[in-house]
N, C-alpha and C. Protein backbone atom coordinates (compact mmCIF):
# COMPACT_ATOMS: atom_id res chain seq x y z
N UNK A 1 -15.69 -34.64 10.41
CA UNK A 1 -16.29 -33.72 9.45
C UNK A 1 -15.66 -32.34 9.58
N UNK A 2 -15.19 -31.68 8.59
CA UNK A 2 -15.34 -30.54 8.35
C UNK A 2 -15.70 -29.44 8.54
N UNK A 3 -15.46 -28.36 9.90
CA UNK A 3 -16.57 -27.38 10.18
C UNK A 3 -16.27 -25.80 10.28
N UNK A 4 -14.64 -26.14 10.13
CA UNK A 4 -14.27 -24.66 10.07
C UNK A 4 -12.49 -24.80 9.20
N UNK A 5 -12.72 -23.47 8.39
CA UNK A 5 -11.31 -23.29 7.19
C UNK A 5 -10.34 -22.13 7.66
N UNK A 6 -9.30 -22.72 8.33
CA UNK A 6 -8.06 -21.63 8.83
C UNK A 6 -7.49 -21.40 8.03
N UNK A 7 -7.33 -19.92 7.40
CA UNK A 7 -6.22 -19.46 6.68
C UNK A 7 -5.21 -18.09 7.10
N UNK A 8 -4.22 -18.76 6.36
CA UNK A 8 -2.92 -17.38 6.25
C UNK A 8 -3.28 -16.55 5.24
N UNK A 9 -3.01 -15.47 5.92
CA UNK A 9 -2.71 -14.23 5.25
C UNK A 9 -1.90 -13.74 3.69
N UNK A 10 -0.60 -13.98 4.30
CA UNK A 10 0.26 -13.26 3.06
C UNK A 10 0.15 -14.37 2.08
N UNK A 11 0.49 -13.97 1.03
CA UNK A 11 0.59 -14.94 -0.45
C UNK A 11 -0.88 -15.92 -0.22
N UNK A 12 -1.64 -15.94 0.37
CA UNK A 12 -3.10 -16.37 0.65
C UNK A 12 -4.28 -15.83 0.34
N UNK A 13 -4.68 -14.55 1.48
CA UNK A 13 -5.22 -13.42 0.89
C UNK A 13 -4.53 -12.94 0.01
N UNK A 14 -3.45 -11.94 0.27
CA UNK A 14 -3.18 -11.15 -0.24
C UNK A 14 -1.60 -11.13 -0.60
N UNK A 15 -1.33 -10.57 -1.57
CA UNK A 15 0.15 -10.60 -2.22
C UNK A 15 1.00 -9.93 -1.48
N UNK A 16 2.04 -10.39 -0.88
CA UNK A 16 3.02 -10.05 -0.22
C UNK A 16 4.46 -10.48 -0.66
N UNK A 17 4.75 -9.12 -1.49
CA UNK A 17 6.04 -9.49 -2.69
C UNK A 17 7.21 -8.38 -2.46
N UNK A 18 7.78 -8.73 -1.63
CA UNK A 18 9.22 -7.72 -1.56
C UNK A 18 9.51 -7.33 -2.81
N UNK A 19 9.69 -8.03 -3.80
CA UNK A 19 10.38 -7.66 -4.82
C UNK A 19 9.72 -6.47 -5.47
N UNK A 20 8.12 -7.06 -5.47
CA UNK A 20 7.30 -5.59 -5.91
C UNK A 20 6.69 -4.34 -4.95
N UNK A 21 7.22 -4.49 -3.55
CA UNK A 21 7.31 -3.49 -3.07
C UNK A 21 8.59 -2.56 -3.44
N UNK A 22 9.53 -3.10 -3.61
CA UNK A 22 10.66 -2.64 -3.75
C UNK A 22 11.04 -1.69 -5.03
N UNK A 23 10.08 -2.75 -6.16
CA UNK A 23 9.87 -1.86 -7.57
C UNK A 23 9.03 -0.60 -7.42
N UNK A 24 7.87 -0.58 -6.57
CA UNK A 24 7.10 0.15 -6.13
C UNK A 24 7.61 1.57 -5.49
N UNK A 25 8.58 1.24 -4.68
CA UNK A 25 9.40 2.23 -3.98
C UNK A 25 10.86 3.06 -5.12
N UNK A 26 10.56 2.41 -5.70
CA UNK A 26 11.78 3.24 -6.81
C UNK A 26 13.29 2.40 -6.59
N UNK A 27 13.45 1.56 -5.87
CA UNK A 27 14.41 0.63 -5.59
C UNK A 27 14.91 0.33 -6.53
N UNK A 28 16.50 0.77 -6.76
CA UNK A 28 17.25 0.00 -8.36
C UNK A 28 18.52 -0.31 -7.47
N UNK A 29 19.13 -1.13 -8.43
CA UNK A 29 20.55 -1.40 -8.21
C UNK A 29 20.99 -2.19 -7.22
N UNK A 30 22.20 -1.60 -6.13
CA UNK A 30 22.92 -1.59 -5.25
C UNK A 30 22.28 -1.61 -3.82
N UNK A 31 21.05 -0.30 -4.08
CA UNK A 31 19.91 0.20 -3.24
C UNK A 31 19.40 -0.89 -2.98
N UNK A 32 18.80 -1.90 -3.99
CA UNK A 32 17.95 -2.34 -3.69
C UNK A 32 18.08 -3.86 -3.35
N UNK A 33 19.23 -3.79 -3.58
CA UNK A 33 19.40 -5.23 -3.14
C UNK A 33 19.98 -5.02 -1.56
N UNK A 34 20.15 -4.13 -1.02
CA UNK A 34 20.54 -3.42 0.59
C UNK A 34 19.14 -3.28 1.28
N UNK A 35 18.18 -2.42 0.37
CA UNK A 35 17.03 -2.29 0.98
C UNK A 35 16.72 -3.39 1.04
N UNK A 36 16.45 -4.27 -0.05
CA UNK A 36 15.71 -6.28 0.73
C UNK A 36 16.43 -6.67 1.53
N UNK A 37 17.47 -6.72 2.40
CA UNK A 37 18.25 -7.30 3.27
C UNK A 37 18.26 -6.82 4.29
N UNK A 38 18.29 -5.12 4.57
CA UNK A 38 17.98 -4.63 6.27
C UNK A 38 16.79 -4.72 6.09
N UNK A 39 15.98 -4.63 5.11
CA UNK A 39 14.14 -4.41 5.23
C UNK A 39 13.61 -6.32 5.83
N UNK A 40 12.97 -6.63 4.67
CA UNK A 40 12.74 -7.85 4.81
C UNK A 40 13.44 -8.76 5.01
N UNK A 41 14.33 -8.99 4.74
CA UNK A 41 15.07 -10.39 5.53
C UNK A 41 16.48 -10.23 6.63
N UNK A 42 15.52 -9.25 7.33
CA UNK A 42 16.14 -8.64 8.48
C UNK A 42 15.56 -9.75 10.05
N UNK A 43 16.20 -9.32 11.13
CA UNK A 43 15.77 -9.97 12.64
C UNK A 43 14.61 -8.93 12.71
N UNK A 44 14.65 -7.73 12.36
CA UNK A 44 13.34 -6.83 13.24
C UNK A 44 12.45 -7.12 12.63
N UNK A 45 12.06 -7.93 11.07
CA UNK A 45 10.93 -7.81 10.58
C UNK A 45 10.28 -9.27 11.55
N UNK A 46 11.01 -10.23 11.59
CA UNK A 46 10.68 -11.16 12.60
C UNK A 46 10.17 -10.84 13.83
N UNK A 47 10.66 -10.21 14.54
CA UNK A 47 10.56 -9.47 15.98
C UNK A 47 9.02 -8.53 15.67
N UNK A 48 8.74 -8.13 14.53
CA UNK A 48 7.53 -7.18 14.78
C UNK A 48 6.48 -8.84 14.29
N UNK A 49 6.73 -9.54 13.95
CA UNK A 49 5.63 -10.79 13.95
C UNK A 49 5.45 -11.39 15.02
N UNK A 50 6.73 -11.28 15.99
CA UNK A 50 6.88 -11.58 17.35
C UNK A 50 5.94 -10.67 17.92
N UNK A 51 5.95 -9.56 17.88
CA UNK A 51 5.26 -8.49 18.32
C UNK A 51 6.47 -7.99 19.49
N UNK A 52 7.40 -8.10 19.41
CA UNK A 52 8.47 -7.64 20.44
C UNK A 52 9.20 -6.01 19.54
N UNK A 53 8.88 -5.72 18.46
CA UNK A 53 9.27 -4.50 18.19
C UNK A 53 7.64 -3.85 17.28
N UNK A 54 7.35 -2.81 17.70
CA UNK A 54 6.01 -1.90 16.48
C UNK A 54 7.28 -2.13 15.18
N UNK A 55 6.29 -1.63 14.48
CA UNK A 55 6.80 -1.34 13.22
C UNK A 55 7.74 0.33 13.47
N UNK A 56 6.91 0.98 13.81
CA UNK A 56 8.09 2.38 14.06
C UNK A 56 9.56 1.92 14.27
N UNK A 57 8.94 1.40 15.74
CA UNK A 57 10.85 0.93 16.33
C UNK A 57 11.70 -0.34 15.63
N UNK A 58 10.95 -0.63 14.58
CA UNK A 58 11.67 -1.80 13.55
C UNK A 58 12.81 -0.87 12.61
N UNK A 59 11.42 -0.45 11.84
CA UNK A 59 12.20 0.98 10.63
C UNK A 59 13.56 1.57 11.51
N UNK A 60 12.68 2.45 13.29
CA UNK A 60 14.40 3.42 13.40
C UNK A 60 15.70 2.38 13.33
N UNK A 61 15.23 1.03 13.69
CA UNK A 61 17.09 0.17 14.37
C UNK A 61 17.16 -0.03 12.96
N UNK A 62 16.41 0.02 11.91
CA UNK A 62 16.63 -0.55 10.34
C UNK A 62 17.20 0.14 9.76
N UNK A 63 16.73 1.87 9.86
CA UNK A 63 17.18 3.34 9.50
C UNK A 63 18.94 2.92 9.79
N UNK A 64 19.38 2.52 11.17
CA UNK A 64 20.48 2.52 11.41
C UNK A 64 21.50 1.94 10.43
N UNK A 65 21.30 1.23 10.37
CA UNK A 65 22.49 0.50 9.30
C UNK A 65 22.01 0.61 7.82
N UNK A 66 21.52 1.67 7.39
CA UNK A 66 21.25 2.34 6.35
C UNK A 66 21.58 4.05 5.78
N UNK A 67 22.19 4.28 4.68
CA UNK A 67 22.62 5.29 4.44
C UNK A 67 21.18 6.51 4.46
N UNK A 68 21.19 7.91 5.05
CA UNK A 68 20.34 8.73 4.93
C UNK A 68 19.84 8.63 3.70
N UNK A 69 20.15 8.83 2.80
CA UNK A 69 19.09 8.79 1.80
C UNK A 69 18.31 7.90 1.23
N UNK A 70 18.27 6.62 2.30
CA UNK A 70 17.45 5.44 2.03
C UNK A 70 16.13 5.40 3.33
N UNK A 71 16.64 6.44 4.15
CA UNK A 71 15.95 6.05 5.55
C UNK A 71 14.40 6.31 5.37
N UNK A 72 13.33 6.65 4.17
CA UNK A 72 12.29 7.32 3.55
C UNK A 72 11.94 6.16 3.19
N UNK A 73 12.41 5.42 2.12
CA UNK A 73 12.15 4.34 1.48
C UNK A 73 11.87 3.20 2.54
N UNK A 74 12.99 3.09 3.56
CA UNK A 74 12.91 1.89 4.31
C UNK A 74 11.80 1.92 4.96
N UNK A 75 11.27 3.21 5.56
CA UNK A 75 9.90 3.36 6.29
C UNK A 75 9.05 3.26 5.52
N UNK A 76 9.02 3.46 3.84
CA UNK A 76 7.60 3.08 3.42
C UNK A 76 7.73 1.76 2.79
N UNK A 77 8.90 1.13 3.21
CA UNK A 77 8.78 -0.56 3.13
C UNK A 77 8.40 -1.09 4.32
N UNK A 78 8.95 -0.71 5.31
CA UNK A 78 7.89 -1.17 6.47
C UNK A 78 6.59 -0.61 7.02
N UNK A 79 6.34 0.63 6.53
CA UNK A 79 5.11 0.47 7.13
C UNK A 79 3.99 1.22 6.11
N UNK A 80 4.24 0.81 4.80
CA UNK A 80 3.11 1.64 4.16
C UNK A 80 3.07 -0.33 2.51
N UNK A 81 3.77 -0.67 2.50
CA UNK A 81 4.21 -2.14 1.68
C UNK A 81 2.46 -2.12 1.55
N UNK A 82 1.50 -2.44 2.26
CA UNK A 82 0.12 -2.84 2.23
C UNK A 82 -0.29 -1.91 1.69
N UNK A 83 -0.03 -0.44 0.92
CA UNK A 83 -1.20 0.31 -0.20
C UNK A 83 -0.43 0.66 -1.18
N UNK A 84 -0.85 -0.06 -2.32
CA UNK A 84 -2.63 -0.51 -1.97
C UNK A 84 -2.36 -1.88 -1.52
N UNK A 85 -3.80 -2.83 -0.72
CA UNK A 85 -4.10 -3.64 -0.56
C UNK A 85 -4.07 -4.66 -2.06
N UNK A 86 -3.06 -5.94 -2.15
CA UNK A 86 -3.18 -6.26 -3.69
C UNK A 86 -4.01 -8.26 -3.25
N UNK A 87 -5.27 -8.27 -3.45
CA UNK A 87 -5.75 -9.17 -3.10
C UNK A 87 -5.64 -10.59 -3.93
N UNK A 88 -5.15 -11.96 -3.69
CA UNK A 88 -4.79 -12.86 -4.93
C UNK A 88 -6.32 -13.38 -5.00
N UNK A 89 -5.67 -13.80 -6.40
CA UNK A 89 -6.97 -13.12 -7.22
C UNK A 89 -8.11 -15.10 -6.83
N UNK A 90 -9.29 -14.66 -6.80
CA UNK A 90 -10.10 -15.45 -6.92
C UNK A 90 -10.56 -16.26 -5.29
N UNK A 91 -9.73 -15.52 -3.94
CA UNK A 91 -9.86 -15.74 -3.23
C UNK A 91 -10.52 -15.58 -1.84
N UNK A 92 -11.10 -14.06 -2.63
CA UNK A 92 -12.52 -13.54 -2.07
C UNK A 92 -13.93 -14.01 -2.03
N UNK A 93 -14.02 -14.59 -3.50
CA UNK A 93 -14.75 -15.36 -4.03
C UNK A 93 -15.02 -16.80 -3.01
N UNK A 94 -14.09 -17.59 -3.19
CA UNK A 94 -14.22 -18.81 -3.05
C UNK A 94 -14.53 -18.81 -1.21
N UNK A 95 -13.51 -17.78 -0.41
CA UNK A 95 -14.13 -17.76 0.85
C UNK A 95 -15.65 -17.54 1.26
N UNK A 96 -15.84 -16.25 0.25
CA UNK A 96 -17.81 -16.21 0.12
C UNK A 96 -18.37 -17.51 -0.13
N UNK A 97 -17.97 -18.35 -0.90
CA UNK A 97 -18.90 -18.99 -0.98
C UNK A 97 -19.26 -20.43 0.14
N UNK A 98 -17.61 -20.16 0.79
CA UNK A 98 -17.20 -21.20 2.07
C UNK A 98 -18.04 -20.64 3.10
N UNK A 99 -17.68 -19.33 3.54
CA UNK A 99 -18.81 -18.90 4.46
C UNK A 99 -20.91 -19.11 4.48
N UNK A 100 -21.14 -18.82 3.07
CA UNK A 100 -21.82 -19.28 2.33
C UNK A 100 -22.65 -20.27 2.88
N UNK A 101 -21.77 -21.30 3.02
CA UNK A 101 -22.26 -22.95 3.11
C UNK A 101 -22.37 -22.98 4.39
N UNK A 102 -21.73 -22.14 5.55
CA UNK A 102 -21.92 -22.20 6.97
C UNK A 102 -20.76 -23.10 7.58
N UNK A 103 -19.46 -22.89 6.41
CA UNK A 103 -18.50 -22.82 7.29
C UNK A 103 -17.92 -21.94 8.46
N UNK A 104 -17.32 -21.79 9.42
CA UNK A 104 -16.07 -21.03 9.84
C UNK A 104 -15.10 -20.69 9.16
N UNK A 105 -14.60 -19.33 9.22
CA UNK A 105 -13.28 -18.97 8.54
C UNK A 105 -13.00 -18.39 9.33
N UNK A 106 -11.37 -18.63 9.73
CA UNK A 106 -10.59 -18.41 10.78
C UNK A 106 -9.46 -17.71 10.06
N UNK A 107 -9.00 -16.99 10.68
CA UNK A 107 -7.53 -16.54 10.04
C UNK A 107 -6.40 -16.51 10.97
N UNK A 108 -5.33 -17.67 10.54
CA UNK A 108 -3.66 -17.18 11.52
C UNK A 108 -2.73 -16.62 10.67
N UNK A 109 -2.34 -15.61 11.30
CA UNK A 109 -1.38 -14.79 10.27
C UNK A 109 -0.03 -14.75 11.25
N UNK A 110 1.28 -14.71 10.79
CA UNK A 110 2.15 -14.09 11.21
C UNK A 110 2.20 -12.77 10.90
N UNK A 111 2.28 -11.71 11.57
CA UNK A 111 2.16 -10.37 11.10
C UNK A 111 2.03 -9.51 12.14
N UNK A 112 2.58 -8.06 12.28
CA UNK A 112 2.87 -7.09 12.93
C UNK A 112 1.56 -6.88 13.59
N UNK A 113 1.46 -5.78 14.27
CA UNK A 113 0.65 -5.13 15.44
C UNK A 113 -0.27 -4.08 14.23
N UNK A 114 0.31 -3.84 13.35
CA UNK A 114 0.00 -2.59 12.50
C UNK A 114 -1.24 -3.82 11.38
N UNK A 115 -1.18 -4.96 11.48
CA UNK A 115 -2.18 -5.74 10.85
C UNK A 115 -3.58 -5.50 11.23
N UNK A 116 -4.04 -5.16 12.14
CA UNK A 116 -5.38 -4.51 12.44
C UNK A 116 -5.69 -3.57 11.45
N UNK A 117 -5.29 -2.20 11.16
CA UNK A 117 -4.90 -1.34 10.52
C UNK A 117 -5.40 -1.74 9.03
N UNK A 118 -4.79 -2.54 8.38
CA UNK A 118 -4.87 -2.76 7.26
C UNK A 118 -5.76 -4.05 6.43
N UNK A 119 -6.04 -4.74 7.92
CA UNK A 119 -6.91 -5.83 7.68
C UNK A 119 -8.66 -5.48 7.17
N UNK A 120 -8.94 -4.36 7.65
CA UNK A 120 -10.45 -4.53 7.24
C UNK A 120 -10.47 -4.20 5.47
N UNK A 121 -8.73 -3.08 5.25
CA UNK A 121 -9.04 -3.12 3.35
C UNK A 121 -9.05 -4.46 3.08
N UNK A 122 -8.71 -5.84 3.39
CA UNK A 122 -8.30 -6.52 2.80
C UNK A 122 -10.00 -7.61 2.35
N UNK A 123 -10.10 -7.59 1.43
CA UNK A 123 -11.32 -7.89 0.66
C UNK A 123 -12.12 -8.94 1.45
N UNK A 124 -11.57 -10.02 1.24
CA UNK A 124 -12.19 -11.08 1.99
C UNK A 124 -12.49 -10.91 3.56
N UNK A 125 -12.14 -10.14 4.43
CA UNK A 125 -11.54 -9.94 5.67
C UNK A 125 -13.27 -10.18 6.73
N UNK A 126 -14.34 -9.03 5.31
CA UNK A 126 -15.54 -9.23 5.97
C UNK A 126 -16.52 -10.64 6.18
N UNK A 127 -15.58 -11.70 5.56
CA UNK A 127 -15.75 -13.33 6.10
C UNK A 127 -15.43 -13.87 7.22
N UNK A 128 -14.29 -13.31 7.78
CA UNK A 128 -13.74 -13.87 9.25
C UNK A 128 -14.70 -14.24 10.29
N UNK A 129 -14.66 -15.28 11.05
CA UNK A 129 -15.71 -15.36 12.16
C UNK A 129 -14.58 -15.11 13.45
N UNK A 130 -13.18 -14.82 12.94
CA UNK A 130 -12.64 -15.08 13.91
C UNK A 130 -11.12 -14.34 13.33
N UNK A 131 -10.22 -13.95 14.35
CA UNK A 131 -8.46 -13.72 13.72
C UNK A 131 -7.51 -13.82 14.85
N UNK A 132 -6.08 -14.24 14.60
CA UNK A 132 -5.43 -14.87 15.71
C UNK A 132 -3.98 -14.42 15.02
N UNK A 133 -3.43 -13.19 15.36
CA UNK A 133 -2.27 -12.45 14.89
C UNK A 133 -1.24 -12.54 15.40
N UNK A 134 -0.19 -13.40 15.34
CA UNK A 134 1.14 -13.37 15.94
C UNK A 134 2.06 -12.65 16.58
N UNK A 135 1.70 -11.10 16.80
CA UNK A 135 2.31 -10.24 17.26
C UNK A 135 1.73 -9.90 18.72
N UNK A 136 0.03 -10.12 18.54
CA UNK A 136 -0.94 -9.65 19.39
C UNK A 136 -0.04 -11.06 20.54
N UNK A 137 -0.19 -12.03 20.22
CA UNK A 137 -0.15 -13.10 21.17
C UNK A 137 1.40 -13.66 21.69
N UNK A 138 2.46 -12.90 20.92
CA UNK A 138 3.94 -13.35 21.26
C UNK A 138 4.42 -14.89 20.77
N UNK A 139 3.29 -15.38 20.37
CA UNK A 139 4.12 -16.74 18.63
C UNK A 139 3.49 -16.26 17.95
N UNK A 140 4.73 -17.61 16.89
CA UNK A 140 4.27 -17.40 15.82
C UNK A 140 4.68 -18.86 15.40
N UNK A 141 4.03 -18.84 13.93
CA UNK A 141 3.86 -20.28 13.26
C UNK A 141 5.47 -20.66 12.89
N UNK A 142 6.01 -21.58 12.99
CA UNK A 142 5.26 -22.77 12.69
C UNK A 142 5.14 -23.43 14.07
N UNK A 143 5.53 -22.29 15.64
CA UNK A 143 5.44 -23.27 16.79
C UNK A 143 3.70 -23.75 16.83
N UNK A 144 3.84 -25.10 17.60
CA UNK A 144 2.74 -25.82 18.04
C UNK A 144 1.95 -24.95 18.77
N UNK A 145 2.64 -23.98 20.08
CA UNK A 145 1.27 -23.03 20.79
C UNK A 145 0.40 -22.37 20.26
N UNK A 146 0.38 -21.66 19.05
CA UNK A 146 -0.52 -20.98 17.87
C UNK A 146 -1.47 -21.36 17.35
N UNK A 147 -1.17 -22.68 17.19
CA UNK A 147 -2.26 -23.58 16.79
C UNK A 147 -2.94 -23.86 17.91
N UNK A 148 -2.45 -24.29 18.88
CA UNK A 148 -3.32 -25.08 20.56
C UNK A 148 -4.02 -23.70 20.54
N UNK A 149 -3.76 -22.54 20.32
CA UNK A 149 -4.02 -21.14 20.88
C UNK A 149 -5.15 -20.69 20.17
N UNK A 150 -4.95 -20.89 19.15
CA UNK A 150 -6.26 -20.66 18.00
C UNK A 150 -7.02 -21.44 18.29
N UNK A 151 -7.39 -22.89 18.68
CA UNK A 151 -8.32 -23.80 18.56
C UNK A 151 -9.14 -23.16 19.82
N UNK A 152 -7.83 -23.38 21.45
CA UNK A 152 -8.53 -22.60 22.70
C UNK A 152 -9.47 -21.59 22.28
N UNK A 153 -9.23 -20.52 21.65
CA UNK A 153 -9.88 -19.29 21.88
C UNK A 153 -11.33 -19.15 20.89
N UNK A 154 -10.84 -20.25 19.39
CA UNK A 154 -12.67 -20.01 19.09
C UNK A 154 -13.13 -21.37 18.98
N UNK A 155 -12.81 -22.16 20.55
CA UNK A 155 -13.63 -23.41 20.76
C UNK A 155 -13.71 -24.15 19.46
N UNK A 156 -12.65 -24.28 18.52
CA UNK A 156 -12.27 -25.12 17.32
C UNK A 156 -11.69 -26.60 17.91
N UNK A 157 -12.49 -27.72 17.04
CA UNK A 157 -11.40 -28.98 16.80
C UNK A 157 -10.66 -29.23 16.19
N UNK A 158 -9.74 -29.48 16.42
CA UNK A 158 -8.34 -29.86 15.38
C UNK A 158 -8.82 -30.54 14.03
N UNK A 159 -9.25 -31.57 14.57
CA UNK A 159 -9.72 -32.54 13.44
C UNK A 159 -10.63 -32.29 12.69
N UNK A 160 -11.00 -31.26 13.02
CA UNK A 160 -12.32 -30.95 12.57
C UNK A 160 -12.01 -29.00 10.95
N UNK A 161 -10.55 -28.98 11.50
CA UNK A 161 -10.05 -27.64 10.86
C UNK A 161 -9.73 -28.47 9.67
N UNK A 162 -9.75 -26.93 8.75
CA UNK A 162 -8.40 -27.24 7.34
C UNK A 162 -7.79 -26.48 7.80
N UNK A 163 -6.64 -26.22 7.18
CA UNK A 163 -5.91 -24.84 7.42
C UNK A 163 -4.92 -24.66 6.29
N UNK A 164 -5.09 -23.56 5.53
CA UNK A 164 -4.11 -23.38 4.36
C UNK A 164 -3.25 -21.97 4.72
N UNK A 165 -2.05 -22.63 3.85
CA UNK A 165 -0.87 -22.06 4.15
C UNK A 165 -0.27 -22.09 3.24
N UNK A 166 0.61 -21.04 2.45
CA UNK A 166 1.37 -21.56 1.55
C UNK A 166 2.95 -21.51 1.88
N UNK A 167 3.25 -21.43 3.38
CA UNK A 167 4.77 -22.36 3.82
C UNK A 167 4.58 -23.57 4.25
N UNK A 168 5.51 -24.20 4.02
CA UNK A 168 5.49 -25.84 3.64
C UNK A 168 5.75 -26.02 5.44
N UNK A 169 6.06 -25.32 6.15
CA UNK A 169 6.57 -25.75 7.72
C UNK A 169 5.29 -25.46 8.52
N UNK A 170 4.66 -24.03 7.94
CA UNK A 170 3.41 -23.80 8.96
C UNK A 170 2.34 -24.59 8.42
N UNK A 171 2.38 -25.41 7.57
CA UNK A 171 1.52 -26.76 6.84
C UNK A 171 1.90 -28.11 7.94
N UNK A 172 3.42 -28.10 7.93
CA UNK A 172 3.48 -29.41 8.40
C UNK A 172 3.46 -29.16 10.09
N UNK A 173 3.79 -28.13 10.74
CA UNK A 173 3.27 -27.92 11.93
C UNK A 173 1.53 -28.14 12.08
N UNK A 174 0.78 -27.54 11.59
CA UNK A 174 -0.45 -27.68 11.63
C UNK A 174 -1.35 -29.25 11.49
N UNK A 175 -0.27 -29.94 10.65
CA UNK A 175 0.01 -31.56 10.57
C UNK A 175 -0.39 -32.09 12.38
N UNK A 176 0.66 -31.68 12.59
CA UNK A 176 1.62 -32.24 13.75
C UNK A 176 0.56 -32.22 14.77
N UNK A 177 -0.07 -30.87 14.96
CA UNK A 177 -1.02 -30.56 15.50
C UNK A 177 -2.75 -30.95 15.91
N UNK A 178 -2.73 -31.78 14.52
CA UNK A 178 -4.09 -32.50 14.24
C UNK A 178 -5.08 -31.75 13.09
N UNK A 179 -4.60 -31.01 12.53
CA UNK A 179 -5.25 -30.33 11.37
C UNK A 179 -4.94 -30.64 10.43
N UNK A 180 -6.15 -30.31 9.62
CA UNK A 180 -6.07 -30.76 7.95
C UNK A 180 -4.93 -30.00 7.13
N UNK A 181 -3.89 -30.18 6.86
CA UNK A 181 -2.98 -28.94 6.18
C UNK A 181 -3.30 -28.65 4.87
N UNK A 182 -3.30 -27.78 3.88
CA UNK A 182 -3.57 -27.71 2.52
C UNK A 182 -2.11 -26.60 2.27
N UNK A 183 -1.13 -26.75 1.21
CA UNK A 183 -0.45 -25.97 1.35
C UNK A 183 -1.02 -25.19 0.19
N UNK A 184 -0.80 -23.91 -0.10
CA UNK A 184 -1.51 -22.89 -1.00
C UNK A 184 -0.22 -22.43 -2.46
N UNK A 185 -0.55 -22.92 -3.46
CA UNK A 185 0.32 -22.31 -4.11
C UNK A 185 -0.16 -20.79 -5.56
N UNK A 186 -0.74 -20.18 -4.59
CA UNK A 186 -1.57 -19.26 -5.40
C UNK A 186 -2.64 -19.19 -6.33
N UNK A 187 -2.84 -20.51 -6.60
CA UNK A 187 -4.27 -21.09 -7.47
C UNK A 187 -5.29 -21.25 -6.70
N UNK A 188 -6.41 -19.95 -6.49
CA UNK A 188 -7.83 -20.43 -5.92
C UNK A 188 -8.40 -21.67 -6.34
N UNK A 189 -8.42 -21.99 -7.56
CA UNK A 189 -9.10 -22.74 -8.11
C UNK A 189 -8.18 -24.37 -7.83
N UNK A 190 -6.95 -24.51 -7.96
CA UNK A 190 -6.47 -25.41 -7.46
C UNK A 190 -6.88 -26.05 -5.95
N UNK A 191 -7.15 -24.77 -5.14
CA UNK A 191 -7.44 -24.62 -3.56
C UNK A 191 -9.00 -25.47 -3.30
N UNK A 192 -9.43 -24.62 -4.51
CA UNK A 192 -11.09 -25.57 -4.24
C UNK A 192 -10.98 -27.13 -4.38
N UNK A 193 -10.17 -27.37 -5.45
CA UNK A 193 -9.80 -28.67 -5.78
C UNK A 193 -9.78 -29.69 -4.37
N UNK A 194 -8.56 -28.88 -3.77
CA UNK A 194 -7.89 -29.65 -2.70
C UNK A 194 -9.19 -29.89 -1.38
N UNK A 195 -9.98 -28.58 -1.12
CA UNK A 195 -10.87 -28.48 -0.34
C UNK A 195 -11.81 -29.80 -0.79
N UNK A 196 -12.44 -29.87 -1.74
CA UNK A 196 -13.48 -31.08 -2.00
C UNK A 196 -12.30 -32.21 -1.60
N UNK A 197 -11.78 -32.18 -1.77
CA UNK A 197 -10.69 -33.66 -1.61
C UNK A 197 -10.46 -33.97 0.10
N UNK A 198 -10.81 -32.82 0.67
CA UNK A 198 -10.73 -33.12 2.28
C UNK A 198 -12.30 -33.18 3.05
N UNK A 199 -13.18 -32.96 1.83
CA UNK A 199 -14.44 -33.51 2.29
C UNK A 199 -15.23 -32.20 2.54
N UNK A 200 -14.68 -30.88 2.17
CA UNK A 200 -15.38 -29.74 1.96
C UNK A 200 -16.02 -29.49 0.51
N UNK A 201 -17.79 -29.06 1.17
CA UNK A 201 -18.58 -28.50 0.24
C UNK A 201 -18.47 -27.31 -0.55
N UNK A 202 -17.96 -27.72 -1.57
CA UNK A 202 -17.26 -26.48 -1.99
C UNK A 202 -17.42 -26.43 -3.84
């Protein structure tokens, strides 16, 4: 049976869109296709999910291989991207009403040290019975310890979790693991779907 619902963070809760941070930041051109490449699909943005760099010391080694007049922008892509808080839509809701029923809601996020910070704007957040941040603990998904690590710490059964995700690896790790996987493709309402289908009152 069914007794507690693990979820991710980005593209879950909440929208996490380089592209529209980037529009956000005034990013055109040449710029901006430089800024998405030292910014986000850089080693340091990994390393601060690791929790092996803050976000400060991400931006300065990022600043580095970036021209001065980008070094402003790059810092408010790393460390300001979360305001506003942009919540997907219908997923506040549906956790209320999971909590509601006297489920558990758990949250694993990959995400920086600076996620404390910005987690209580995040709408749904006052549902959590519980949170398990990848930076705080040195993994991250899709390894197997995260999961063993989350279950250890709020006395969770595997078999007994869902856990939604909308990467297809931290789904099939969570598989692997003994959890219910649901992968998330931005439809709350699809999500509820899937939830009754794994035997949640929903």
């Amino acid at each position: 049976m069914i007794k507690s619902i693990v979820f991710d963070m980005g593209q879950v809760l909440l929208r996490f869109d380089p592209e529209l941070f980037l529009t956000r930041a005034g990013a055109e051109g040449e710029d901006r296709v430089l800024l998405k490449r030292e910014v986000y699909q850089s080693l340091e943005w990994a390393r601060m999910d690791r929790g092996s760099l803050t976000d400060a010391e991400a931006a300065e080694i990022i600043c580095r291989r970036l021209p001065a007049r980008l070094h402003e922008t790059a810092r408010r892509l790393v460390g300001m991207w979360d305001r506003p808080i942009l919540p997907v839509e219908g997923m506040e809701e549906l956790i209320g009403e999971l909590k509601a029923k006297g489920y558990g809601i758990y949250l694993l996020s990959n995400a920086s040290c600076r996620q404390h910070d910005y987690w209580p704007r995040v709408p749904a957040s006052r549902f959590f019975d519980g949170t398990l941040v990848s930076a705080d603990v040195k993994l991250v998904k899709p390894q197997p310890e995260i999961y063993r690590l989350l279950c250890e710490t709020f006395s969770l059964t595997a078999d007994e979790c869902v856990f939604v995700d909308d990467a297809i690896n931290n789904a099939e790790a969570a598989f692997l693991c003994g959890l219910h996987p649901i992968v998330f493709h931005g439809d709350a309402g699809e999500l509820r779907q899937r939830l009754r289908e794994e035997g949640v009152d929903i």
